[in-house]
Protein backbone atom coordinates (compact mmCIF):
# COMPACT_ATOMS: atom_id res chain seq x y z
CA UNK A 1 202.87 -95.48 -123.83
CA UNK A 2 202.06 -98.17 -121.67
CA UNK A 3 199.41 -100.15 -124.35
CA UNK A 4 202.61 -100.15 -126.75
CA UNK A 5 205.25 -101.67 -124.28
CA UNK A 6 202.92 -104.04 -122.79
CA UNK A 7 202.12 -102.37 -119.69
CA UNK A 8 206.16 -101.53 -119.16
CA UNK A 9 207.99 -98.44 -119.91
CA UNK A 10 211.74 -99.57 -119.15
CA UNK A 11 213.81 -97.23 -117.26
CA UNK A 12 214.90 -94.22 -118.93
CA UNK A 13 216.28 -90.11 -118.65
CA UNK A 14 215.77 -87.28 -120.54
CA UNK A 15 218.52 -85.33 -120.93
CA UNK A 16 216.74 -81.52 -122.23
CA UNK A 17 213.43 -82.43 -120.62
CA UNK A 18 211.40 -81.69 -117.20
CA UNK A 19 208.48 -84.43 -117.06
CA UNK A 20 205.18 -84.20 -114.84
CA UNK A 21 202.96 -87.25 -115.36
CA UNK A 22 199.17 -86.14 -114.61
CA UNK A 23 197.86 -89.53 -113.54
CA UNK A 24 193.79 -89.43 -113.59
CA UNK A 25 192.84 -93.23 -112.95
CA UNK A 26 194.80 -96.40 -112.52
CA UNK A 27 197.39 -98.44 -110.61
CA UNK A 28 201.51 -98.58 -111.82
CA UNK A 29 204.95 -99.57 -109.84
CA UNK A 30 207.38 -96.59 -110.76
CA UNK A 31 210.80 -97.73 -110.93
CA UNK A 32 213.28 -94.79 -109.52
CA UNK A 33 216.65 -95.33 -108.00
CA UNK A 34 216.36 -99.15 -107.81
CA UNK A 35 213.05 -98.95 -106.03
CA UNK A 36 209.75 -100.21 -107.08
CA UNK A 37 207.17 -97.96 -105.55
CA UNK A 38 202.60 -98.41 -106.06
CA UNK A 39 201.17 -95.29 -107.67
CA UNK A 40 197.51 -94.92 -107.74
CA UNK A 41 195.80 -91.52 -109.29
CA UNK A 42 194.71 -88.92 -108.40
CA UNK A 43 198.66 -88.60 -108.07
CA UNK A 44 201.25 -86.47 -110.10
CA UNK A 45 204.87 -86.93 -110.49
CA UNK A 46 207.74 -84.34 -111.28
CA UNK A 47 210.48 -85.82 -113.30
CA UNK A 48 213.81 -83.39 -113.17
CA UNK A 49 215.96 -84.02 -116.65
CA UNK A 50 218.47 -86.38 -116.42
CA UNK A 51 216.37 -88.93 -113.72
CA UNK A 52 216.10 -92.45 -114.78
CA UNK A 53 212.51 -93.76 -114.37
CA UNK A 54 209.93 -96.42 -115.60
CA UNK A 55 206.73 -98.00 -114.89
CA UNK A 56 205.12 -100.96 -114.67
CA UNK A 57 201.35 -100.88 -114.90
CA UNK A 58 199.17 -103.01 -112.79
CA UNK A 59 196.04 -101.67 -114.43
CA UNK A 60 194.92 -99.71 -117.76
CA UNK A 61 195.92 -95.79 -117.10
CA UNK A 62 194.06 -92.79 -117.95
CA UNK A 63 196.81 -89.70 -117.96
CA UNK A 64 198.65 -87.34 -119.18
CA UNK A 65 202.71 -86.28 -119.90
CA UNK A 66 203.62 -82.60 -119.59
CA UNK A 67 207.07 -82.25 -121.47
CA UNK A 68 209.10 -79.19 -121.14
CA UNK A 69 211.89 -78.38 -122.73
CA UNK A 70 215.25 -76.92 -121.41
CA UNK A 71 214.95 -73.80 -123.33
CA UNK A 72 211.55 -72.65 -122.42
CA UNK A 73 211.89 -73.48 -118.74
CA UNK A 74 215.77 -71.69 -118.90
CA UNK A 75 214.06 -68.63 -120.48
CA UNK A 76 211.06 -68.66 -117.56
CA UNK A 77 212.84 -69.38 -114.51
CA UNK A 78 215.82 -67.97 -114.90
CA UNK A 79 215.58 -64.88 -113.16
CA UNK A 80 213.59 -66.67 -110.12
CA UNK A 81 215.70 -68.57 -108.42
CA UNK A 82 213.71 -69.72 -105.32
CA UNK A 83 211.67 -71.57 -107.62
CA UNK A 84 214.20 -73.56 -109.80
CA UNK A 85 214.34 -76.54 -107.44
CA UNK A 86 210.89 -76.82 -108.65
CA UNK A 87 212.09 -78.19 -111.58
CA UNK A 88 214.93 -80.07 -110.27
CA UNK A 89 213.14 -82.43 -107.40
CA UNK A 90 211.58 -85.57 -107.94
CA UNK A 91 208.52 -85.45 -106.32
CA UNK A 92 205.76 -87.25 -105.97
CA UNK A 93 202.24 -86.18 -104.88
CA UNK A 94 199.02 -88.23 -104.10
CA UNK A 95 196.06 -85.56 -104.78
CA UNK A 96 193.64 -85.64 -101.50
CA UNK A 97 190.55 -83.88 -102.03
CA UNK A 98 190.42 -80.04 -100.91
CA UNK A 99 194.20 -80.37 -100.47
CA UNK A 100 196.84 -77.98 -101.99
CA UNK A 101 197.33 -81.05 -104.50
CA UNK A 102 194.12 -81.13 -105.90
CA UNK A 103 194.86 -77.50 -106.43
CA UNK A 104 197.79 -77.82 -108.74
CA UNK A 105 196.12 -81.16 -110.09
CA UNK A 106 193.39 -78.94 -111.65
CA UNK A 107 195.56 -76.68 -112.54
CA UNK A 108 197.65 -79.26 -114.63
CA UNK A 109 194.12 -80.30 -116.08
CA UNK A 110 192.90 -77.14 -117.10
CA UNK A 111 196.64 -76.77 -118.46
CA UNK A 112 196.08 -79.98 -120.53
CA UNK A 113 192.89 -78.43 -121.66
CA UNK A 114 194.18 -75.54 -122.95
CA UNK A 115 196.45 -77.48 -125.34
CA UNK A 116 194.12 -79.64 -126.85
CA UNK A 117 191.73 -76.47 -127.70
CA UNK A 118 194.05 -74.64 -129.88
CA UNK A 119 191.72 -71.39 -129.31
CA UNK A 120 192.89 -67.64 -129.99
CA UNK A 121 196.18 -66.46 -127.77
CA UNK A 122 197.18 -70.63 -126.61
CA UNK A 123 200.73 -70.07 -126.70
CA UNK A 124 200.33 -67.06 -124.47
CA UNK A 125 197.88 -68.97 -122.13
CA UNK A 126 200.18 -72.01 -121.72
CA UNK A 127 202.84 -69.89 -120.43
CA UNK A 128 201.11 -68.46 -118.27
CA UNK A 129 199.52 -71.74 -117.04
CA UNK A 130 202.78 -73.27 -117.19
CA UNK A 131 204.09 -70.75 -114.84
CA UNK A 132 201.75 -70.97 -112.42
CA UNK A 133 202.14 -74.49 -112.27
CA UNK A 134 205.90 -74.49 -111.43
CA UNK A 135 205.09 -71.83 -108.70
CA UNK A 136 202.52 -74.25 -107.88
CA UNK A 137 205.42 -76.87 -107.31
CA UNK A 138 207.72 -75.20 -105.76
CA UNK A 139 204.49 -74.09 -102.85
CA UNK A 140 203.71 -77.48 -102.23
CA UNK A 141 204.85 -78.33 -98.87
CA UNK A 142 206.86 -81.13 -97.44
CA UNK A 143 204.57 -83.21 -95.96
CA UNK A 144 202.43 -83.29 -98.62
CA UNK A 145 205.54 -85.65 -100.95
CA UNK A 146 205.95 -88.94 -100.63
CA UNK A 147 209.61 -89.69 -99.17
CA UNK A 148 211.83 -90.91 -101.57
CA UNK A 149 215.15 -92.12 -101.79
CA UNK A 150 217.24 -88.67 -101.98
CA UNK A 151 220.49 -87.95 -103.26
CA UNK A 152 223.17 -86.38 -100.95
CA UNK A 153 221.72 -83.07 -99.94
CA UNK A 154 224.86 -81.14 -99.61
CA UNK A 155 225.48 -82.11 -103.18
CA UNK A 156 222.40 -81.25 -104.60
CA UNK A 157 223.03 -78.06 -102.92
CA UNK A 158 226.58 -77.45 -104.71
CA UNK A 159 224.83 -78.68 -108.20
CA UNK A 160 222.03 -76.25 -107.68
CA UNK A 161 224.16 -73.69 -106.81
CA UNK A 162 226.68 -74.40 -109.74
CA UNK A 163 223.85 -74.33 -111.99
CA UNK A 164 223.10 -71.37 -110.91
CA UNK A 165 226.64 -69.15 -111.58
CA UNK A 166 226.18 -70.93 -115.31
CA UNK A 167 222.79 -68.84 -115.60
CA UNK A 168 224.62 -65.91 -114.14
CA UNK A 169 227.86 -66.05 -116.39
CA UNK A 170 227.11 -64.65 -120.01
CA UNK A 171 230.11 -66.84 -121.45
CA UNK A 172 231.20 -70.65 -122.73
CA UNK A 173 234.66 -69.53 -122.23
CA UNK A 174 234.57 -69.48 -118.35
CA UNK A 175 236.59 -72.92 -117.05
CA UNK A 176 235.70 -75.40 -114.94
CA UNK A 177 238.18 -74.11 -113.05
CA UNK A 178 236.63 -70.60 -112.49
CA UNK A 179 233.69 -72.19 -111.45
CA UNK A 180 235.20 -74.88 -108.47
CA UNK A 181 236.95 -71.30 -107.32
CA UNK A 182 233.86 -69.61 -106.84
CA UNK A 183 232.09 -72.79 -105.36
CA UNK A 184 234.80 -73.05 -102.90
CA UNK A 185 235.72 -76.72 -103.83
CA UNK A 186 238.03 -78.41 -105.69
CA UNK A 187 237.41 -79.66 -109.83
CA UNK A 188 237.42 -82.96 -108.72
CA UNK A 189 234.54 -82.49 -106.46
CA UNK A 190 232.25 -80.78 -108.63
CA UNK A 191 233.28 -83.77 -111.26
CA UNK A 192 231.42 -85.87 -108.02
CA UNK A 193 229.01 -83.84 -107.33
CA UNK A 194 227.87 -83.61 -110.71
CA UNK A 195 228.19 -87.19 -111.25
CA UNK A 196 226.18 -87.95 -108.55
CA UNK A 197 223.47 -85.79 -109.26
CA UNK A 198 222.94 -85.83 -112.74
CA UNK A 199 225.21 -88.37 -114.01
CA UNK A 200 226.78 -85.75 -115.98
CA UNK A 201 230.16 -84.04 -116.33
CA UNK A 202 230.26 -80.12 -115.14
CA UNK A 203 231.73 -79.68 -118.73
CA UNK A 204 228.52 -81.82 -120.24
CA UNK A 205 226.09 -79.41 -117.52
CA UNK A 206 227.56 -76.00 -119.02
CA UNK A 207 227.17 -77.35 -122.72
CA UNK A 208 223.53 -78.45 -122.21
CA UNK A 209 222.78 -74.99 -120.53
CA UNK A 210 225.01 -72.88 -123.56
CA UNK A 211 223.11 -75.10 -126.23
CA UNK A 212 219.76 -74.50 -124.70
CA UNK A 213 220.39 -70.32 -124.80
CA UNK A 214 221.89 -70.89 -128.09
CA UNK A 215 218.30 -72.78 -129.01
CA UNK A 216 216.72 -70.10 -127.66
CA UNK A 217 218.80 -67.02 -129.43
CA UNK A 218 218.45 -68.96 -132.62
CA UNK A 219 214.76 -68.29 -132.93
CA UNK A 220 215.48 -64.75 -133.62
CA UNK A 221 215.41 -64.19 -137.04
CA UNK A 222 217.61 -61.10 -136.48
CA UNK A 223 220.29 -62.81 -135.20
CA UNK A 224 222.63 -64.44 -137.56
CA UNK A 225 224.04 -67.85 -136.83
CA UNK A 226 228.01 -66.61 -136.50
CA UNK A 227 226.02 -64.05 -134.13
CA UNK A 228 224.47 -66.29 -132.03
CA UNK A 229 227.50 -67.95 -131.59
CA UNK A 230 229.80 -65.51 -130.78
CA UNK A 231 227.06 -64.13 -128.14
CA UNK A 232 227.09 -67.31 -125.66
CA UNK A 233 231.19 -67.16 -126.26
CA UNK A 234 232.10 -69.46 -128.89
CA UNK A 235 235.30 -68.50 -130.35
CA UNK A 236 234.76 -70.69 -133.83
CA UNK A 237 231.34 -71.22 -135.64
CA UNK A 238 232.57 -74.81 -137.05
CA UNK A 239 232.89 -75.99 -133.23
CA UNK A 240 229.80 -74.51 -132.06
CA UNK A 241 228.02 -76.42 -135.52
CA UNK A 242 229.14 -79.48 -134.78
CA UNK A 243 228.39 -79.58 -130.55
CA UNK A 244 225.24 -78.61 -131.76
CA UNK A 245 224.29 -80.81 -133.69
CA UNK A 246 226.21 -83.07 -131.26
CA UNK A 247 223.51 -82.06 -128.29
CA UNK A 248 220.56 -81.67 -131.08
CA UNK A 249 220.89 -83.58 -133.62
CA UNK A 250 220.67 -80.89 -136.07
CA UNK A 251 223.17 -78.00 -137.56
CA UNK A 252 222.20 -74.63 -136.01
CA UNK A 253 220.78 -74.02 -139.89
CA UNK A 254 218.43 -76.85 -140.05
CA UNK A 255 216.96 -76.32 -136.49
CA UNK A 256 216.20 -73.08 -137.64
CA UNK A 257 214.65 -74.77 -140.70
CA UNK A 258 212.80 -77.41 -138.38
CA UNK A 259 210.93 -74.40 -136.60
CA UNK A 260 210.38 -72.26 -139.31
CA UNK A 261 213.06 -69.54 -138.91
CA UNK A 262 214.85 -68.07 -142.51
CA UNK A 263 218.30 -67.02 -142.36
């Protein structure tokens, strides 16, 4: 990435994708939250969805960019909690030999390793090597991360915790409302809170989570479209289409075409 933008990748988010960038050899400034911080490898960095980042690169870089989707890391995590803000910090690690680091930093190699064979049973292996490594993440302890610039901790709290009753509810339909009630705050907060922490809307932070399931659900080749839209609470299949394709860029028919699924 760097050879084709002359050395700089200009700030940037992802908005359905958690980032870890597996850095083997070299010497880059990342640019995160207006700062402009040296990165040398062995290091690794954890890049939650929605984080604006770049790099400038002092030197030529020998790496790697793990990119995982919403849905897969929805359908893995989301019945373990404790390890969610795994996926949702911005960390960044230097690897120090016989370390903790250097233990996940093989593991991210041997990950890496795994993809590029394409043996027998690789989709199977990379989830379970993709699991381990976000356990891996979430063990790593404090001292061991470079201090960054961190967003107000009580709201990261409340966003964590609101993304958390929008795993838990089984419905688009539930309000905004509903969900400031159960938070204990008022709409406007949670409009600041998620603002602040993921430059997002609550309303735009349900639909990314409802599209992702809906992603997910879709792959069944059981499950009809008007089905699949009906199950995450979508009253009418026209407004689900076009959100979808909205969030997507695709109908709900030709995503199914994209990966392969009749019907």
């Amino acid at each position: 990435m760097g050879k084709e933008n002359n050395n700089n990748v200009k700030p940037h988010a992802h908005n359905n994708q958690f980032q870890i960038f597996v850095v083997i050899e070299g010497t880059t400034i990342l640019l995160y939250n207006g700062e402009k911080i040296p990165i040398t490898g062995p290091s690794f960095i954890t890049v939650p969805k929605n984080t604006e980042h770049g790099f400038e690169h002092q030197t030529e870089m020998k790496g790697w960019i793990i990119s995982l989707s919403d849905p897969v890391l929805e359908h893995m995590v989301k019945r373990e909690t404790e390890v969610i803000n795994a996926i949702e910090t911005f960390q960044l690690i230097e690897v120090v030999e016989g370390s903790y680091s250097e233990t996940v930093f093989k593991c991210m190699l041997e990950c890496i390793d795994e993809y590029q064979k394409e043996e027998k049973g690789r989709l199977l292996m990379l989830k379970y090597m993709v699991g381990k490594i976000i356990v891996q993440l979430s063990r790593i302890p404090e001292e061991a991360r470079l201090s960054l610039s961190k967003k107000d901790n009580l709201s990261v709290i409340y966003f964590r915790r609101f993304n958390q009753l929008i795993r838990e509810s089984d419905t688009y339909k539930k309000t905004i409302e509903q969900y400031a009630a159960e938070l204990n705050i008022t709409t406007g907060h949670l409009n600041r809170i998620c603002s602040t922490v993921a430059q997002q809307s609550p309303k735009e932070v349900i639909m990314d989570y409802f599209i992702s399931e809906a992603q997910l659900l879709l792959t069944d080749i059981e499950k009809s479209i008007n089905e699949v839209c009906y199950s995450i609470g979508f009253d009418d299949p026209s407004y689900f289409s076009r959100i979808f394709k909205k969030k997507t860029g695709l109908t709900p028919n030709e995503f199914r075409k994209k990966i392969g699924v009749k019907g």
